[in-house]
N, C-alpha and C. Protein backbone atom coordinates (compact mmCIF):
# COMPACT_ATOMS: atom_id res chain seq x y z
N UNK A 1 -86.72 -15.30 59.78
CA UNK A 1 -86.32 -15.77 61.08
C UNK A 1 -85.10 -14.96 61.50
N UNK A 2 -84.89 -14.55 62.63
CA UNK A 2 -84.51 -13.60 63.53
C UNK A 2 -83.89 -14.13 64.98
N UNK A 3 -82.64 -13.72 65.02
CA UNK A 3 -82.46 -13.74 66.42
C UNK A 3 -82.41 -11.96 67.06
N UNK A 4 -82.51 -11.57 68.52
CA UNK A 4 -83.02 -10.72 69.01
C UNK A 4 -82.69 -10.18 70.17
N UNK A 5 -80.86 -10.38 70.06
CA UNK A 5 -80.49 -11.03 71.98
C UNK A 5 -80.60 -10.01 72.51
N UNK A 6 -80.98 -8.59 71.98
CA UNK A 6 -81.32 -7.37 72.90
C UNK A 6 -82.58 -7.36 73.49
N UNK A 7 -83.67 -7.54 72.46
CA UNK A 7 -84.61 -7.36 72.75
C UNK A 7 -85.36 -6.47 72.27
N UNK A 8 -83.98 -5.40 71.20
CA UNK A 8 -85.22 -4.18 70.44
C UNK A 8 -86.27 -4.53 69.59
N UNK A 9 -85.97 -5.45 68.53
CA UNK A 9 -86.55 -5.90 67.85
C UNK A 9 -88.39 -6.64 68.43
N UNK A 10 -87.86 -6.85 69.51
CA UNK A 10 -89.48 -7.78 70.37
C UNK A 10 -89.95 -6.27 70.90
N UNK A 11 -88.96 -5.66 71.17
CA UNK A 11 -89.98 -4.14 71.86
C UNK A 11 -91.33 -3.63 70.97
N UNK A 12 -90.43 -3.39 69.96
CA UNK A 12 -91.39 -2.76 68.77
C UNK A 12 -92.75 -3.55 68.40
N UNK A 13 -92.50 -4.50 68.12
CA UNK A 13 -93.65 -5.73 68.05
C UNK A 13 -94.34 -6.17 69.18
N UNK A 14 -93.79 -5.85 70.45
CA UNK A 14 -95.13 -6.07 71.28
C UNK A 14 -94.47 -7.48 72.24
N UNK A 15 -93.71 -7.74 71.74
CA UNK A 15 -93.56 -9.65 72.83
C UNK A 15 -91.95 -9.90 73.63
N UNK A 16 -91.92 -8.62 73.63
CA UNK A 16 -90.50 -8.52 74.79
C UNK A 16 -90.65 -9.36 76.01
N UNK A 17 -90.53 -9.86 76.45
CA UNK A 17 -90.63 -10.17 78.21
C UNK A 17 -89.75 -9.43 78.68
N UNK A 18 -89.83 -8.29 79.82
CA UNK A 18 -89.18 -6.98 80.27
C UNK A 18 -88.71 -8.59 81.53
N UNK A 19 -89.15 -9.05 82.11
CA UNK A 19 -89.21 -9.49 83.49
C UNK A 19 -88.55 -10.85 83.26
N UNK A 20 -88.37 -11.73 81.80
CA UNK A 20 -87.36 -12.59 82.08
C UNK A 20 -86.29 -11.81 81.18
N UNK A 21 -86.29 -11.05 79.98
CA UNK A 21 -85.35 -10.37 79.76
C UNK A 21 -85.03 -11.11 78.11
N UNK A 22 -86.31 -11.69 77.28
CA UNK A 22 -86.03 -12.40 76.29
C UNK A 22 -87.76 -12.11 75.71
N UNK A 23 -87.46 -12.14 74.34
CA UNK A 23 -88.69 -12.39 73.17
C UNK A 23 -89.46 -13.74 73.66
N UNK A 24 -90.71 -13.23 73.77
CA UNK A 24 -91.53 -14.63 73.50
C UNK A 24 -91.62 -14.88 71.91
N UNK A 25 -92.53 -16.25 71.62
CA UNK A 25 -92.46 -16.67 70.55
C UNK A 25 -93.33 -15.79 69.69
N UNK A 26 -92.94 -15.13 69.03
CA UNK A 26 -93.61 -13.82 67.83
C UNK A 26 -93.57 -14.10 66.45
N UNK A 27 -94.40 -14.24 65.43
CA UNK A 27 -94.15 -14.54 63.57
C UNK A 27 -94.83 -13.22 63.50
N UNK A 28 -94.35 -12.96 62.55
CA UNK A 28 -94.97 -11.90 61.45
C UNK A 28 -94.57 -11.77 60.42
N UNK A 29 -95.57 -12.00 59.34
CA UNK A 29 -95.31 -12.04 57.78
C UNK A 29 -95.93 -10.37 57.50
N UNK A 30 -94.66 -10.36 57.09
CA UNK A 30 -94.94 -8.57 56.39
C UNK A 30 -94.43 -8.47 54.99
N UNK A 31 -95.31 -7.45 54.18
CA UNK A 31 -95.54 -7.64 52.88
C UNK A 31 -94.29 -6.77 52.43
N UNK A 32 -94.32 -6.73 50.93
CA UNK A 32 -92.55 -5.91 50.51
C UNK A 32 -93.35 -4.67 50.47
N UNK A 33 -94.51 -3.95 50.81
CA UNK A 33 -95.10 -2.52 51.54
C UNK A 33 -94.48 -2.83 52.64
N UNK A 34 -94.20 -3.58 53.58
CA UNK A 34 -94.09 -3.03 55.01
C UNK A 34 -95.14 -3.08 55.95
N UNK A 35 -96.01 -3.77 55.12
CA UNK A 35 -97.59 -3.70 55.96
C UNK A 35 -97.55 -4.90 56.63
N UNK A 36 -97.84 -5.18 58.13
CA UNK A 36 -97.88 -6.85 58.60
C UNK A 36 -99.48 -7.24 58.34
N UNK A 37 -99.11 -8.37 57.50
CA UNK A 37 -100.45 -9.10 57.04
C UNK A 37 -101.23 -10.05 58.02
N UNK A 38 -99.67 -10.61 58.83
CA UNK A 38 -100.07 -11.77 59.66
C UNK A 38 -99.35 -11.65 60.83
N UNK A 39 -99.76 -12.14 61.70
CA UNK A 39 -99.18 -12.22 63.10
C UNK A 39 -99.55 -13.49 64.11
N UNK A 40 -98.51 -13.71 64.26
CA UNK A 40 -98.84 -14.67 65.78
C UNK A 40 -97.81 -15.05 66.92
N UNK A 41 -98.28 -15.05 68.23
CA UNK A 41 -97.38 -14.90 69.06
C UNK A 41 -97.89 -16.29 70.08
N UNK A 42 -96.96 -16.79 70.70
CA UNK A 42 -97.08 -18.27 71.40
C UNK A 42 -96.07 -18.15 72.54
N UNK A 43 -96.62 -18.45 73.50
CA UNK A 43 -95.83 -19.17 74.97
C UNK A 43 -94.62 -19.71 75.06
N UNK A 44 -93.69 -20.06 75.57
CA UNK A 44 -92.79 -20.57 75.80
C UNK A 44 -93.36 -22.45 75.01
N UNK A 45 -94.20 -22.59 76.13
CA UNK A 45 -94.53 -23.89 76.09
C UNK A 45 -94.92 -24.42 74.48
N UNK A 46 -95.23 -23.95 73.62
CA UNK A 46 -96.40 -24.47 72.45
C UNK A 46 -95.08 -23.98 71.71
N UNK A 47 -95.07 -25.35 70.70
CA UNK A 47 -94.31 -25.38 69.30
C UNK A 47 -94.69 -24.65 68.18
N UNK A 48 -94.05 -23.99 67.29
CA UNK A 48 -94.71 -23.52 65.82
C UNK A 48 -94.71 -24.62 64.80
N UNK A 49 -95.55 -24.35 63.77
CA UNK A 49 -95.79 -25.33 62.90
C UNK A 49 -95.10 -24.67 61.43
N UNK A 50 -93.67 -24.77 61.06
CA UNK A 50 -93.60 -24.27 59.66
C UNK A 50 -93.91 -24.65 58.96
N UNK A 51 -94.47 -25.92 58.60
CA UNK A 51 -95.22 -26.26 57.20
C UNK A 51 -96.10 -24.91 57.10
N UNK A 52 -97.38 -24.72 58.11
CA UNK A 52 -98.31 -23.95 58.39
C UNK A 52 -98.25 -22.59 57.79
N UNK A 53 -96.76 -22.15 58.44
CA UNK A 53 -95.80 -20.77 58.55
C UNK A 53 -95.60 -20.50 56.56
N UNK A 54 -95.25 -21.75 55.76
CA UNK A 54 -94.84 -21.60 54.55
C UNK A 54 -96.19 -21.59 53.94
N UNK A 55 -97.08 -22.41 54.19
CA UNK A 55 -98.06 -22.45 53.73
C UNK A 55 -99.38 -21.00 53.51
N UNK A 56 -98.89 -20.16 54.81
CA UNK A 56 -99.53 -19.15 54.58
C UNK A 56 -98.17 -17.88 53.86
N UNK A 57 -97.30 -18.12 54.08
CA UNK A 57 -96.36 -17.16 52.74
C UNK A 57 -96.78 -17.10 51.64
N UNK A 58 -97.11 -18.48 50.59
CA UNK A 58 -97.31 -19.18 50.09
C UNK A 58 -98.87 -18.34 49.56
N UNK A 59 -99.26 -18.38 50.25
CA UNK A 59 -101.23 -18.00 49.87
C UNK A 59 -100.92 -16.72 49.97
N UNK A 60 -100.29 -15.72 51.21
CA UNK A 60 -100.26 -14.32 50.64
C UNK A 60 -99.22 -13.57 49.66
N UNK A 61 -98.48 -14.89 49.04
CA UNK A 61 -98.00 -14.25 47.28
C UNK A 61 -99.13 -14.59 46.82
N UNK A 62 -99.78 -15.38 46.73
CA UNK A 62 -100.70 -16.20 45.09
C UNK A 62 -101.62 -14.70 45.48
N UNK A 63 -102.20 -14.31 46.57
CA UNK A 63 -103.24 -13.20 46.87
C UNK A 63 -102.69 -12.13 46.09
N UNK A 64 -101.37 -11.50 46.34
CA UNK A 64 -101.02 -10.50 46.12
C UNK A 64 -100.62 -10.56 44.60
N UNK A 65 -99.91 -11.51 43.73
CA UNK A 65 -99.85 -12.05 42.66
C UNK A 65 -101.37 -12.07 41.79
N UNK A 66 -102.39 -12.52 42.70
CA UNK A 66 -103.49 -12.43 41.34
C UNK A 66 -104.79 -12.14 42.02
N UNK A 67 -104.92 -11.18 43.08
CA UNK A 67 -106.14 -10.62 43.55
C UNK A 67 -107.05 -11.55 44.18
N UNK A 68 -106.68 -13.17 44.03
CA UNK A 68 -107.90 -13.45 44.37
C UNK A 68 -107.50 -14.23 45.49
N UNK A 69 -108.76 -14.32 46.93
CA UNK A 69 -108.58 -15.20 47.89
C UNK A 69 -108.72 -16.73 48.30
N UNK A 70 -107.58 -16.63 49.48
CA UNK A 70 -107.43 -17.93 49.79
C UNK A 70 -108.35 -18.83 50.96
N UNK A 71 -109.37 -19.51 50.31
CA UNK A 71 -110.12 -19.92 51.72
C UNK A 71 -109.07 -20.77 52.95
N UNK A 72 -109.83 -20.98 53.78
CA UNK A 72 -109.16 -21.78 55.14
C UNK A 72 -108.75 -23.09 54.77
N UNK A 73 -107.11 -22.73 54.98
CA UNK A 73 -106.84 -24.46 54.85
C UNK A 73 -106.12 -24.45 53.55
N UNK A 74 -106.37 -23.21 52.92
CA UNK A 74 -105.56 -23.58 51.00
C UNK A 74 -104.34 -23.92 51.25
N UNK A 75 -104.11 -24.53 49.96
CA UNK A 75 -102.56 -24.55 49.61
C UNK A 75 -102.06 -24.59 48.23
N UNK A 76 -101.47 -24.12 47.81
CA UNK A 76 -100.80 -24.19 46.35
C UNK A 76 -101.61 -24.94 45.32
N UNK A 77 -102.53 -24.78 44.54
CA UNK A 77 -103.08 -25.50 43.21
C UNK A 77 -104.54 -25.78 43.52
N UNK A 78 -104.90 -25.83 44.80
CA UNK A 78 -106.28 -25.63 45.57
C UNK A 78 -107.28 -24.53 44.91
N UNK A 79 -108.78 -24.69 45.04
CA UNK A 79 -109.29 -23.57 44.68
C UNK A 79 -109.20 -22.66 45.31
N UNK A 80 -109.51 -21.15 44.64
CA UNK A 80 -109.07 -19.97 44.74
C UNK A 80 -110.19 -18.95 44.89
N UNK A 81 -110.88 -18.33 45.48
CA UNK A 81 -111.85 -17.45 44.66
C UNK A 81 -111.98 -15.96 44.51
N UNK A 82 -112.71 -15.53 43.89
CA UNK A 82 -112.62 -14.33 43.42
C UNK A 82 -113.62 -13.64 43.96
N UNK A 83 -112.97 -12.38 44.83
CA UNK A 83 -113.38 -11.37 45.61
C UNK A 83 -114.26 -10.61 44.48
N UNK A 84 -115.92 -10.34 44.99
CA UNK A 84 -116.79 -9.36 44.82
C UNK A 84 -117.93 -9.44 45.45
N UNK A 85 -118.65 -8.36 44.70
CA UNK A 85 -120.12 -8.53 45.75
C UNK A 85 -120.96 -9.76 45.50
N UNK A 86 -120.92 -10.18 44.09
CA UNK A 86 -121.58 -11.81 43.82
C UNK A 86 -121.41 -12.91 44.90
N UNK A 87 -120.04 -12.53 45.49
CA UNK A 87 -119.47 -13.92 46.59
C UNK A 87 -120.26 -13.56 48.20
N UNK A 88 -120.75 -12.84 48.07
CA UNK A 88 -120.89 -12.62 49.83
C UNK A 88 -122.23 -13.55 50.07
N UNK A 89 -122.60 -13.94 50.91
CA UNK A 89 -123.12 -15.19 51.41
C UNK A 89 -123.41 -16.13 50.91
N UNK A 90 -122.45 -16.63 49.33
CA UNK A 90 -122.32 -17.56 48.74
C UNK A 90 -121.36 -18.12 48.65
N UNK A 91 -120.25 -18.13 49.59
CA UNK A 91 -118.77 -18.88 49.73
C UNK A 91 -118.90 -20.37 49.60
N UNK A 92 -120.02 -20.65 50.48
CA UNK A 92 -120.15 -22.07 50.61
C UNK A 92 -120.49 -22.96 49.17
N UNK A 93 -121.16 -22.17 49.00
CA UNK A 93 -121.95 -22.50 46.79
C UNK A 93 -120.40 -23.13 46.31
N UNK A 94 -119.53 -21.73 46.52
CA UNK A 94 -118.72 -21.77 45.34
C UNK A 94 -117.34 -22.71 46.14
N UNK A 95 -116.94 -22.35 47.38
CA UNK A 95 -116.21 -23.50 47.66
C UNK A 95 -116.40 -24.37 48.70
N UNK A 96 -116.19 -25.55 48.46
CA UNK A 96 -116.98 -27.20 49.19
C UNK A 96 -115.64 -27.41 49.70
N UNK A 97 -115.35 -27.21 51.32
CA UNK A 97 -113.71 -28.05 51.80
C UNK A 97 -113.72 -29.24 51.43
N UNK A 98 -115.32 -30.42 51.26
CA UNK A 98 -115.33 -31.95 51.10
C UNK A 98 -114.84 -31.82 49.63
N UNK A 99 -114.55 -31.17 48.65
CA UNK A 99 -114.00 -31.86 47.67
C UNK A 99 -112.35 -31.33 47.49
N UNK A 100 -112.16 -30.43 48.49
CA UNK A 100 -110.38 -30.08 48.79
C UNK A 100 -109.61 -31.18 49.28
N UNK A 101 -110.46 -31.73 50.04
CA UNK A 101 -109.73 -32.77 51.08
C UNK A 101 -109.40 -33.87 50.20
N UNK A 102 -107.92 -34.20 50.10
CA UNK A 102 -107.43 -35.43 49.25
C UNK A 102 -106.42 -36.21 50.60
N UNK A 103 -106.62 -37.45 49.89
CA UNK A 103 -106.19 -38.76 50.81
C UNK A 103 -105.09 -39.54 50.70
């Protein structure tokens, strides 16, 4: 998290407002490469969600930590699965969201 009162910082990334003279709402999770993994940018009007925000930090260490991906919705101790050609139009086989979901 970043403040930006020039505006260089929003130039580069794309979400300057030239015409009120301030950053719109911009995230980007970038990896210790330098590569941006994630991005999202929002209106004045619409709130961010940091649980959400930590939650996907969170999944792209465990990714980068142990190769394997995070379906929609993971979170910490959740199943995990493992990227190859065996998995491709069998995601659903191997992970069920009805038995992620706890109450």
């Amino acid at each position: 998290m970043l403040s930006d009162p020039g505006g260089r910082i929003g130039q580069i990334y794309g979400v300057y407002d030239e015409q009120a003279g301030v950053d719109i709402r911009g995230r980007f999770l970038i990896d210790p490469d330098g590569v941006i993994q994630a991005m999202e940018v929002m209106t004045p009007p619409v709130g961010r969600n940091i649980r959400e925000l930590i939650r996907q930090v969170q999944a792209y260490q465990h990714v980068r930590a142990t190769g394997e991906v995070t379906p929609a919705g993971w979170e910490p101790g959740k199943t995990t699965l493992k990227p190859g050609p065996e998995l491709v139009g069998k995601v659903w086989q191997v992970w069920q969201p009805s038995k992620e979901i706890t109450g």
